[in-house]
Protein backbone atom coordinates (compact mmCIF):
# COMPACT_ATOMS: atom_id res chain seq x y z
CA UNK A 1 -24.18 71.50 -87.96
CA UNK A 2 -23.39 74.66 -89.71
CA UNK A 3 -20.14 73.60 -90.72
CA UNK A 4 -21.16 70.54 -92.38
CA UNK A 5 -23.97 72.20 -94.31
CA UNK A 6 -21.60 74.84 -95.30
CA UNK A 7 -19.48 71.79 -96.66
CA UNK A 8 -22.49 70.89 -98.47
CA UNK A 9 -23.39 73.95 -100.37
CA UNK A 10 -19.66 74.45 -101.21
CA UNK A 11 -19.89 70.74 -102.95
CA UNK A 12 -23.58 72.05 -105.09
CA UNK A 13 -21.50 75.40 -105.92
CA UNK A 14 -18.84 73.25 -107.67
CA UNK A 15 -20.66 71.57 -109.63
CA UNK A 16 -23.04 74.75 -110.53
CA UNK A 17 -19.73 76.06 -111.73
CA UNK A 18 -20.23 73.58 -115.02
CA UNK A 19 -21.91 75.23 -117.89
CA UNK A 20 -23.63 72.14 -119.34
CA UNK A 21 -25.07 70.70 -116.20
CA UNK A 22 -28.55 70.99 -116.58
CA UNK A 23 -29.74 67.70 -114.61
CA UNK A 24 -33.02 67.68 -113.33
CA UNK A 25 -34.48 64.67 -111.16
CA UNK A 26 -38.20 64.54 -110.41
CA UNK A 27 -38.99 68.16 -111.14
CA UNK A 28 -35.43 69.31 -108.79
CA UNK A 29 -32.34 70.99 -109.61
CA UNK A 30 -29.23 71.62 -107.75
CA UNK A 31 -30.65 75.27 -107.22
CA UNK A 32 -33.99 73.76 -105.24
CA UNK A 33 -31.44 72.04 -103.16
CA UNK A 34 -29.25 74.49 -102.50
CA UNK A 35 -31.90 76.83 -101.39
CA UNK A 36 -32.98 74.18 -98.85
CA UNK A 37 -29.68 73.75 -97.29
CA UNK A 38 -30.32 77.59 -96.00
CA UNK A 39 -33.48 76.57 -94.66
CA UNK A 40 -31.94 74.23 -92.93
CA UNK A 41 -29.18 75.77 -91.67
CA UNK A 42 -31.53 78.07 -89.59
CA UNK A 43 -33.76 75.06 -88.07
CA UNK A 44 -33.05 73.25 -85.18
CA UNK A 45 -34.37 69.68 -84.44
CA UNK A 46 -33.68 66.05 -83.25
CA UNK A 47 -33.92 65.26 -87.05
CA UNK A 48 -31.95 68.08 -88.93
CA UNK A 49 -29.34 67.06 -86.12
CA UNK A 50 -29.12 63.45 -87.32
CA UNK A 51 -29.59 63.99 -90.74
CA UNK A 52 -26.07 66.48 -91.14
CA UNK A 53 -24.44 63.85 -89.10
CA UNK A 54 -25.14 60.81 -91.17
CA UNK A 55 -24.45 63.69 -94.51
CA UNK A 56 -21.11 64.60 -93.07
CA UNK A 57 -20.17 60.93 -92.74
CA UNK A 58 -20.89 60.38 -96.34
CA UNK A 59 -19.07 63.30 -97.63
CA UNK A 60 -15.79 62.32 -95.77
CA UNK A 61 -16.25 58.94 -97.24
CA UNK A 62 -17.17 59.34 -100.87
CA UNK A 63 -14.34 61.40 -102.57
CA UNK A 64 -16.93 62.66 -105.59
CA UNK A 65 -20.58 62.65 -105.00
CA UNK A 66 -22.22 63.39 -108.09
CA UNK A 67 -25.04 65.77 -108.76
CA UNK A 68 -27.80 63.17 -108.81
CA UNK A 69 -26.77 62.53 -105.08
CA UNK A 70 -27.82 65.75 -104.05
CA UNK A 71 -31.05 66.05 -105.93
CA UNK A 72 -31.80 63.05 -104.76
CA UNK A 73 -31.57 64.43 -100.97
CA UNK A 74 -34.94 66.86 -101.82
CA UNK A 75 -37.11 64.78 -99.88
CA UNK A 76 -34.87 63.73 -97.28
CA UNK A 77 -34.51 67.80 -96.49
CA UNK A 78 -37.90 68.38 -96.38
CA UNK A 79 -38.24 65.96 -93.83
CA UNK A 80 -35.87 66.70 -91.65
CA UNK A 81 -37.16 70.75 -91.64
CA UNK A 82 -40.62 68.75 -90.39
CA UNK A 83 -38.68 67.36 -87.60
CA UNK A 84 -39.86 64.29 -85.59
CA UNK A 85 -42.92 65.95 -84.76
CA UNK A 86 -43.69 67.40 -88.41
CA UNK A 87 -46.35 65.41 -90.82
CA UNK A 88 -45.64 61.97 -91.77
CA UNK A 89 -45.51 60.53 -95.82
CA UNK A 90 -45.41 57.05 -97.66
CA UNK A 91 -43.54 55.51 -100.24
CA UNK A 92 -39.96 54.42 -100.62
CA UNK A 93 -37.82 57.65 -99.63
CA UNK A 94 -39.68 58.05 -96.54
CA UNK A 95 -39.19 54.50 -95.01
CA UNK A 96 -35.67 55.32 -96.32
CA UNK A 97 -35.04 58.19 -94.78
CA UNK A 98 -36.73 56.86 -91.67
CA UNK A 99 -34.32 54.07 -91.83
CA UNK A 100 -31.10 56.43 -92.08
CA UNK A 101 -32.58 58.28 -89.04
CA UNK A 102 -32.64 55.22 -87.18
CA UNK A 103 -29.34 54.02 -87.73
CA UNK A 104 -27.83 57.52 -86.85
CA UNK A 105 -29.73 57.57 -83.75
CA UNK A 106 -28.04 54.04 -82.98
CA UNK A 107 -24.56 55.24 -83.48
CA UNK A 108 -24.90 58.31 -81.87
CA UNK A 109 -26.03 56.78 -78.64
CA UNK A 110 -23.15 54.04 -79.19
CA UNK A 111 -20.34 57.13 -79.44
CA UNK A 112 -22.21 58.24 -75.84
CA UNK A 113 -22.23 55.18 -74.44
CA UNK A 114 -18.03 55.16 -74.96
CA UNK A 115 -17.92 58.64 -73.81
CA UNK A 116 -19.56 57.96 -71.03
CA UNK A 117 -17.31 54.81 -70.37
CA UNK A 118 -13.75 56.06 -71.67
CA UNK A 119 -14.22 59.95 -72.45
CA UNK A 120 -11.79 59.56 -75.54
CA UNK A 121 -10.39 56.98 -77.37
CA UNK A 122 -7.01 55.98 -76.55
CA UNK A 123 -4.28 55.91 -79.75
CA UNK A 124 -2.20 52.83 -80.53
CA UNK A 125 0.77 53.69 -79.53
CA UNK A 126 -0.21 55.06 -76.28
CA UNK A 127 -1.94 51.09 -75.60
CA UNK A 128 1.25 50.12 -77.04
CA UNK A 129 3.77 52.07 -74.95
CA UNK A 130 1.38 51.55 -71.24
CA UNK A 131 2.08 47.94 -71.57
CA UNK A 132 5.56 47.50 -73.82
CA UNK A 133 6.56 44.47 -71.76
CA UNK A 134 3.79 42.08 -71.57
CA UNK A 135 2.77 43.06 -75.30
CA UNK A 136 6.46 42.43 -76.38
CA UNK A 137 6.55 38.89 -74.65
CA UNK A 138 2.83 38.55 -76.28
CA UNK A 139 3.88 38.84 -79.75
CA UNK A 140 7.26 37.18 -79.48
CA UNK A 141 4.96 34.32 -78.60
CA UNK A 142 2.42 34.35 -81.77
CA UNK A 143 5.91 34.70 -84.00
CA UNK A 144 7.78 31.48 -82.34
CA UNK A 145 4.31 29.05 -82.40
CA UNK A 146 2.37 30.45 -85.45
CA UNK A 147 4.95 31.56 -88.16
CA UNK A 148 5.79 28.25 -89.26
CA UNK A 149 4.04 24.85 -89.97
CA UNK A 150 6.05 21.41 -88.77
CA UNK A 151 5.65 18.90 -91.43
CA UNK A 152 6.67 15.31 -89.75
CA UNK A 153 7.79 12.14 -91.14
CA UNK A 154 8.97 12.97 -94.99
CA UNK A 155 11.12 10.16 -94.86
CA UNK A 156 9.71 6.31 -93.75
CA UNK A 157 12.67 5.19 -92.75
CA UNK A 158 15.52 7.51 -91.62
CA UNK A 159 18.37 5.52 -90.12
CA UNK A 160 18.11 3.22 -93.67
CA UNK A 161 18.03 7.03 -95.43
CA UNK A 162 20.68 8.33 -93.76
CA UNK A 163 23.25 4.99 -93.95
CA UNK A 164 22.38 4.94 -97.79
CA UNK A 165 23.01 8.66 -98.66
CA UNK A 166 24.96 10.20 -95.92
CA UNK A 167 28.74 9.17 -95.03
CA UNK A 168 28.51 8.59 -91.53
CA UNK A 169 25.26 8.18 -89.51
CA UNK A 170 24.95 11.99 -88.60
CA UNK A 171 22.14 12.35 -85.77
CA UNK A 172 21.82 16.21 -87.01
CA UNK A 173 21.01 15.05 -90.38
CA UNK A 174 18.68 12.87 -88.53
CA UNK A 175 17.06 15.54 -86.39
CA UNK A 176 16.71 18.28 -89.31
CA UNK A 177 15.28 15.02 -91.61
CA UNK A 178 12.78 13.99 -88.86
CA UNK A 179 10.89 17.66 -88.89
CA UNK A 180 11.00 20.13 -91.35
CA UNK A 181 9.70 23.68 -90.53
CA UNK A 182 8.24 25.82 -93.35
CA UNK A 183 7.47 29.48 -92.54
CA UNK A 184 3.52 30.34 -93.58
CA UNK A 185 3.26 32.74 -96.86
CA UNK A 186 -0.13 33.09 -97.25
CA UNK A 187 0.05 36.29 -99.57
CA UNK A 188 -1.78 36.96 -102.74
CA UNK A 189 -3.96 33.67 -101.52
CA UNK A 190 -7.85 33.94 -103.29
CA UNK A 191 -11.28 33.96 -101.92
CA UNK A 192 -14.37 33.98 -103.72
CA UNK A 193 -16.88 36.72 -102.88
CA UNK A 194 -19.66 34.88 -101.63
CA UNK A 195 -22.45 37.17 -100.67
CA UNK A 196 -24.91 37.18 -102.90
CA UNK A 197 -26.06 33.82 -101.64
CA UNK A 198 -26.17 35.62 -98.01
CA UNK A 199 -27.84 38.65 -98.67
CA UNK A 200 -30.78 37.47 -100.16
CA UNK A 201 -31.02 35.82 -96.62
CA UNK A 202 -30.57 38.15 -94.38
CA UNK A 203 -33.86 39.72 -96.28
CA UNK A 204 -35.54 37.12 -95.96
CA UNK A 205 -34.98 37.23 -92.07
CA UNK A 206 -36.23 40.48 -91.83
CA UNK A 207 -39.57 40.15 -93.70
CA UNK A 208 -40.59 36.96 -92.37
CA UNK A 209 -39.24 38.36 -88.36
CA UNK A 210 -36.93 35.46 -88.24
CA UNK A 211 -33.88 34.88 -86.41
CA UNK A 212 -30.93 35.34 -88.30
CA UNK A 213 -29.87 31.89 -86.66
CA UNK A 214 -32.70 30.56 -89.24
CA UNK A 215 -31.14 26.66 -91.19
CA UNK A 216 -31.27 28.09 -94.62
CA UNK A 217 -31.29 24.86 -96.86
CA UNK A 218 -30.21 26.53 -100.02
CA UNK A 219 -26.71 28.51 -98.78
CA UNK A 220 -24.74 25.01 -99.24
CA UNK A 221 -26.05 24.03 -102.73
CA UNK A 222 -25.71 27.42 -104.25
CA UNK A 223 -21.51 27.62 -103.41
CA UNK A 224 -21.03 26.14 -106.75
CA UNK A 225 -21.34 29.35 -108.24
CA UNK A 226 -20.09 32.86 -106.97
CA UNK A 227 -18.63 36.02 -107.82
CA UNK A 228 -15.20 37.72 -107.89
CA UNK A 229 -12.08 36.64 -106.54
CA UNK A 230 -10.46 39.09 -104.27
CA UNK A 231 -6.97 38.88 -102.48
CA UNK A 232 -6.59 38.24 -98.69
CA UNK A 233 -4.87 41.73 -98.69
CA UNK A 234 -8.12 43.21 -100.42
CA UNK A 235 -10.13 41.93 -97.68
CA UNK A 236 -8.01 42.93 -95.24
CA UNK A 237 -8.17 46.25 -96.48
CA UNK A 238 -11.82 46.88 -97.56
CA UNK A 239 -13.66 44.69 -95.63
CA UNK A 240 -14.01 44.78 -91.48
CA UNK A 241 -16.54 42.36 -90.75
CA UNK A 242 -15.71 39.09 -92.54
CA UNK A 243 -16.95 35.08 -92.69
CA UNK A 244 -14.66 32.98 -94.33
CA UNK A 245 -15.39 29.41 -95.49
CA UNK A 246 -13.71 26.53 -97.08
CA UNK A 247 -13.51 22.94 -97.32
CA UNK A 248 -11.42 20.59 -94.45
CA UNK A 249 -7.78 21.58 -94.76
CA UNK A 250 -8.04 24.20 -96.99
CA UNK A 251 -5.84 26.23 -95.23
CA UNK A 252 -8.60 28.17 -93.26
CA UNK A 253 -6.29 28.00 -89.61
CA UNK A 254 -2.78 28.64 -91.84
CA UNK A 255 -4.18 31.55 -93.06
CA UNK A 256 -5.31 33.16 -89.72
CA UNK A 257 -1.82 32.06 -88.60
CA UNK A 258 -0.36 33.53 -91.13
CA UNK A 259 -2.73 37.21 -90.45
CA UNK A 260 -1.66 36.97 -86.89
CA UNK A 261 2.12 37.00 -88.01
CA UNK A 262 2.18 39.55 -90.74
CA UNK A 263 0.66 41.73 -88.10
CA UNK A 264 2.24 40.91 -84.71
CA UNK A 265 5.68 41.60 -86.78
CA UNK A 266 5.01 44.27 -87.94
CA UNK A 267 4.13 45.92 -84.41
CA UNK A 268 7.44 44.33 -83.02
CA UNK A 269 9.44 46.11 -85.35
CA UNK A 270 7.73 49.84 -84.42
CA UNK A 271 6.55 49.55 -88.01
CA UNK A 272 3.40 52.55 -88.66
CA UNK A 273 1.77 50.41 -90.79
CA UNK A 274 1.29 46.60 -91.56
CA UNK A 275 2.83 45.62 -95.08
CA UNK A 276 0.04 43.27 -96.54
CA UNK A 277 2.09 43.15 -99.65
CA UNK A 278 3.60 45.69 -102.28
CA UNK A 279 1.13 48.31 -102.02
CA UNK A 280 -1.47 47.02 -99.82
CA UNK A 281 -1.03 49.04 -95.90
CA UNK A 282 -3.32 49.13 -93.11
CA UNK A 283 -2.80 50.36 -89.84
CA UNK A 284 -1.32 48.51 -87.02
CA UNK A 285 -4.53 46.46 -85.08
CA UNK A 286 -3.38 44.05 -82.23
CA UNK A 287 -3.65 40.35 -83.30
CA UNK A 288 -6.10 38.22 -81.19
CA UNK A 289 -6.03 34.37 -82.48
CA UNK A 290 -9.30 32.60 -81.00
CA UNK A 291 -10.20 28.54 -81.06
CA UNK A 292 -13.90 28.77 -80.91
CA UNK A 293 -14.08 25.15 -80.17
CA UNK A 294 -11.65 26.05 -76.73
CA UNK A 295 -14.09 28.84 -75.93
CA UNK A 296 -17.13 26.40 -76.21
CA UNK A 297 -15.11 24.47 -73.36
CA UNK A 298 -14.51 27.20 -71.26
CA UNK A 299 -18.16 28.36 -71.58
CA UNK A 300 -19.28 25.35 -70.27
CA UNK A 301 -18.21 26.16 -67.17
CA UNK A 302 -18.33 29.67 -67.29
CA UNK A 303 -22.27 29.98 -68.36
CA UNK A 304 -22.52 33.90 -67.88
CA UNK A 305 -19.48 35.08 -69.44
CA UNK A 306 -19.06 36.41 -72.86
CA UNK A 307 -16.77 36.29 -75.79
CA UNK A 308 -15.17 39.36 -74.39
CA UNK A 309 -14.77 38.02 -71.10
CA UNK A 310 -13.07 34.78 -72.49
CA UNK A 311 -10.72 37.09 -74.46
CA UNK A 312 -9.87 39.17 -71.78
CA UNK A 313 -9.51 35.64 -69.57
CA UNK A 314 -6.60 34.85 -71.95
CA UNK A 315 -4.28 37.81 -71.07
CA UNK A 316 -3.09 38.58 -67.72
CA UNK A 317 -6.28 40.27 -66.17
CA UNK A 318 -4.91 42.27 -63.82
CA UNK A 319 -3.23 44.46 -67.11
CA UNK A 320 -6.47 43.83 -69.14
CA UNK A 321 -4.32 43.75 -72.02
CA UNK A 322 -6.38 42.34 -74.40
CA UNK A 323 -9.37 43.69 -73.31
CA UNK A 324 -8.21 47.71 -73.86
CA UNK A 325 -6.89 47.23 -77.50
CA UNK A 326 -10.27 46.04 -78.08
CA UNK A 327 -12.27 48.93 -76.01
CA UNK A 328 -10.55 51.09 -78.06
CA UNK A 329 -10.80 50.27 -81.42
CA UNK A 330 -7.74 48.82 -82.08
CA UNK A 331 -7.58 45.41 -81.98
CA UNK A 332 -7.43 42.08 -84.83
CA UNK A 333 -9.62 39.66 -83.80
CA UNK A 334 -9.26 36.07 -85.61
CA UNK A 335 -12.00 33.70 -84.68
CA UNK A 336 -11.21 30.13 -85.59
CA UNK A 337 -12.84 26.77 -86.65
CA UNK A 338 -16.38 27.56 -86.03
CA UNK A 339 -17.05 23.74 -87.52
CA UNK A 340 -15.06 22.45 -84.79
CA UNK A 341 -18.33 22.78 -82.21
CA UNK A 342 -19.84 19.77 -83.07
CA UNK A 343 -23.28 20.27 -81.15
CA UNK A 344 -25.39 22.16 -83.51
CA UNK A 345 -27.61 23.84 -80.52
CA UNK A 346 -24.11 24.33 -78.48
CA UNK A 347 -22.96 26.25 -82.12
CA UNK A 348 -26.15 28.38 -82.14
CA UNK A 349 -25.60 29.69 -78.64
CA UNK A 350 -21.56 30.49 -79.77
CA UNK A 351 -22.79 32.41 -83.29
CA UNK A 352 -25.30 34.19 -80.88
CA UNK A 353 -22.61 35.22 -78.26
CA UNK A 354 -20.31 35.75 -81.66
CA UNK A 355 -22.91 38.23 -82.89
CA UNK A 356 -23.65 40.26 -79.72
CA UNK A 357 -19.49 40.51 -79.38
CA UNK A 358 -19.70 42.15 -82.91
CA UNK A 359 -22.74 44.51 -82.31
CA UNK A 360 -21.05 45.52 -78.95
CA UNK A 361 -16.82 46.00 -80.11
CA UNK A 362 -16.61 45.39 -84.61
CA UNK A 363 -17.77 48.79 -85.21
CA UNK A 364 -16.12 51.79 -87.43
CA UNK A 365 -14.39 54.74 -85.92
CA UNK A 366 -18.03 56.40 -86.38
CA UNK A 367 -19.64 53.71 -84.60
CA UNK A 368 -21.55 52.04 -87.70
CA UNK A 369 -22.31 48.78 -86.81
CA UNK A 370 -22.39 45.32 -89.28
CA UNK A 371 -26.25 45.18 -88.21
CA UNK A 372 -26.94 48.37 -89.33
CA UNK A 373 -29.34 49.31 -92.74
CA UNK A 374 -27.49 49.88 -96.34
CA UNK A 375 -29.59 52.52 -97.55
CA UNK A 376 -29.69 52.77 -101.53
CA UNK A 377 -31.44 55.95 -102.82
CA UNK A 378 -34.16 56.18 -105.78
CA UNK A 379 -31.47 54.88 -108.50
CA UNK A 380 -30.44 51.96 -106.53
CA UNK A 381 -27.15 53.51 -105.57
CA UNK A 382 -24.84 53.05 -102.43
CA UNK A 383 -22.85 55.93 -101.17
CA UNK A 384 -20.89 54.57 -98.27
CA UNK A 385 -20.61 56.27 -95.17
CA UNK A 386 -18.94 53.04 -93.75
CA UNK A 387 -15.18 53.84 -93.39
CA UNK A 388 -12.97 50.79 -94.53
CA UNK A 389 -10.41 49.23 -92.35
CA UNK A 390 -7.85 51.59 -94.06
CA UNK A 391 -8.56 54.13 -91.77
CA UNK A 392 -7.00 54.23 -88.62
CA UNK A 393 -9.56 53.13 -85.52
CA UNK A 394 -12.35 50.34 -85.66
CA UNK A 395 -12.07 46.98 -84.86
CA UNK A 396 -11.44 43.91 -87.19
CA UNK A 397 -13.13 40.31 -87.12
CA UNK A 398 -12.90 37.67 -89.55
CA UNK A 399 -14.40 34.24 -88.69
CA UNK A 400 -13.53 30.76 -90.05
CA UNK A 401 -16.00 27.89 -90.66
CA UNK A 402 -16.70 24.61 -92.98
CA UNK A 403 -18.80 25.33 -95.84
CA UNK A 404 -20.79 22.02 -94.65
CA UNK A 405 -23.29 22.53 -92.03
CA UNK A 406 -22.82 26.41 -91.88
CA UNK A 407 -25.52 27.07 -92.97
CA UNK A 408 -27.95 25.70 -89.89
CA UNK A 409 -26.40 29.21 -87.67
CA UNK A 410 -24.95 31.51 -90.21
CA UNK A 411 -23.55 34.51 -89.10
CA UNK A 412 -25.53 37.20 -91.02
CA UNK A 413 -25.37 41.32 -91.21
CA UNK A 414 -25.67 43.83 -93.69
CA UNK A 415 -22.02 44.16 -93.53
CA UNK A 416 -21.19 41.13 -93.01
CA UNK A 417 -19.32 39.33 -96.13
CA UNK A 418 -18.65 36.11 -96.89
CA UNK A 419 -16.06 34.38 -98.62
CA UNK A 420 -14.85 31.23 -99.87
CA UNK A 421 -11.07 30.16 -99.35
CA UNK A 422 -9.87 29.03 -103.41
CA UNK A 423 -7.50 26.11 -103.68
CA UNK A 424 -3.95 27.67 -104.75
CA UNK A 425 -3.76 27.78 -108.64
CA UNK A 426 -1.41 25.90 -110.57
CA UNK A 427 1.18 28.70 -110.66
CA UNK A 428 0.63 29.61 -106.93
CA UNK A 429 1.75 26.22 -106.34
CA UNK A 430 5.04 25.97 -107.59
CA UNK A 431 5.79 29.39 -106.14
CA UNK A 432 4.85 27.47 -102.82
CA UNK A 433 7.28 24.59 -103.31
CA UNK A 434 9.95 26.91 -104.57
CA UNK A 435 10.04 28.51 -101.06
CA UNK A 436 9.59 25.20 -99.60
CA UNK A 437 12.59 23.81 -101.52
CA UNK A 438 14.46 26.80 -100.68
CA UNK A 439 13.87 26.35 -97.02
């Protein structure tokens, strides 16, 4: 605890180094704050304990916090010196702070509970190296079945084809005609942030105590309009809990395919990092490819299992292959076709299985989970403390589904973001059939 308050008055020394900063917030100055740091460096409680956790957090993740940031911590100080036991307030930066207490507590007993379990987190390469052969043999598999898409029957007639064009009636012309493989290049591919039609109902959840599971009648309507586009390699770097939607045969399962590839090659050839694209790099995670409808088969007759026990079901159990890369922290996992469960109350039971998987494995190094609060402070403002897939350790889950009928069991956090898969543009289109003509 020292340490990170030491961290902390190092930051407010900085910036009292600049002659014209005279910023004062409700009656504070950097000076006030300062002053309480060394209060608090000399008081032990449950609270002072949480609150220099969740502070060190957010000064590892925000390269420049601004002197606003720290004036704005006054209150937050003062209670914490009360401790848990200490006189109680009102207002908006109480519940806040109350709220940033609670989620600490939450990941602090989640980093116990994997102490407790594993001691220390195992590094990639060591999962890597412990089971070489069957991951090997693993991956070789995802490249031969999902790298490519078979496109059958170009040609109605191919014996008349071949007789008409072709000197002598070649059967390899014939064979090569019949199917034509075209490797997946899903790169630079758009999505539409979505989540401003979410977030407003995940809200709405809490202050009416619904379930999350809630049919929200507007969410389909509204996708006429939304934000930004972003890259699949954005996403991929920024974002760890994702929902993607799109139309039927929009290329939601090619794009997953194409995920699973980019990184399962990239782990086959002892790269450090996975190559999104140019510039875009993000450490190796172990690619796990999921048919949700195949799971809601298998559940059927296994009624007390889990996600993670299907997933683990998939690899050879006796190495628990899958199963480890996920325990610690390092694994992909691509959950497909959530449409594909046609039974609406058989759907609600998956997203509800989905969302316990994610509260128990999709969290970052630091244990934050998707379900935890985003706490603004009094000017609005986010500093993150959650660390972005970027950083080595954590877990990765994106989710496909229709647009239609997602919206009677959405899959809703405060972390959670949605997207919507674009059609390709005019000019990503012709790039496509270049490199299909090519091939």
């Amino acid at each position: 605890m020292s340490e990170i308050i030491a961290r902390a008055i190092n930051s407010i020394d900085y910036l009292l180094e600049k002659d014209t900063l005279k910023l004062v917030v409700h009656g504070h100055t950097l000076m006030d704050i300062r002053d309480l740091f060394i209060k608090l460096n000399s008081t032990e409680n449950e609270w002072t304990e949480l609150f220099c956790r969740q502070l060190d957090r957010v000064m590892s993740t925000n390269k420049k916090l601004l002197e606003d940031y720290w004036i704005n911590l006054y209150d937050d100080i003062i209670y914490a010196l009360k401790g848990p036991n200490g006189e109680t307030s009102m207002g908006e930066n109480w519940n806040n702070f109350l709220k940033k207490i609670t989620n600490e507590k939450k990941r602090m007993q989640r980093e116990k509970q994997f102490q407790q379990k594993f001691e220390k987190r195992k590094t990639f390469k060591e999962l890597v190296n412990e089971k070489a052969k069957f991951i090997n043999e693993y991956l070789h598999n995802c490249i031969y079945v999902y790298s490519k898409i078979q496109i059958d029957d170009l040609i109605e007639n191919i014996n008349d084809f071949v007789l008409d064009n072709c000197q002598l009636n070649d059967v390899s012309i014939k064979e090569q005609l019949q199917r034509i493989d075209i490797k997946i290049d899903c790169s630079k591919h758009l999505l539409a942030d979505i989540e401003d039609h979410f977030s407003t109902n995940i809200e709405l959840c809490r202050t009416a105590n619904r379930d999350s599971n809630t049919f929200f009648p507007s969410i389909e309507s509204e996708l006429s309009g939304f934000g930004e586009s972003k890259t699949i390699e954005t996403l991929l770097e920024y974002d760890r809990w994702i929902v993607i939607l799109g139309d039927p045969r929009s290329g939601k399962s090619t794009l997953l395919r194409w995920i699973l590839c980019i990184f399962a090659e990239a782990i086959s050839n002892n790269d450090e990092q996975v190559n999104l694209n140019e510039n875009h790099y993000v450490p190796n995670r172990f690619p796990i490819l999921i048919r949700l409808n195949e799971f809601s088969r298998w559940l059927y007759e296994n009624q007390s299992k889990t996600l993670y026990d299907y997933i683990n079901n998939l690899s050879n159990e006796k190495e628990n292959l899958f199963g480890e890369f996920i325990d610690h922290g390092h694994a992909l996992i691509l959950l497909d076709g959530l449409d594909e469960i046609d039974d609406i109350h058989r759907r609600g039971q998956i997203v509800d299985l989905i969302k316990e998987f994610i509260n128990e494995f999709i969290s970052t190094p630091e244990f934050c989970s998707a379900f935890d609060d985003v706490i603004h402070n009094s000017q609005n403002k986010i500093y993150y403390e959650i660390e972005s897939p970027k950083i080595t350790g954590g877990n990765q889950l994106i989710v496909t589904a229709r647009k239609v009928g997602y919206q009677f069991h959405p899959i809703l956090g405060s972390f959670i973001h949605h997207y919507l898969l674009l059609l390709l543009e005019r000019k990503q289109s012709r790039i496509f059939m270049k490199k299909w003509m090519k091939q």
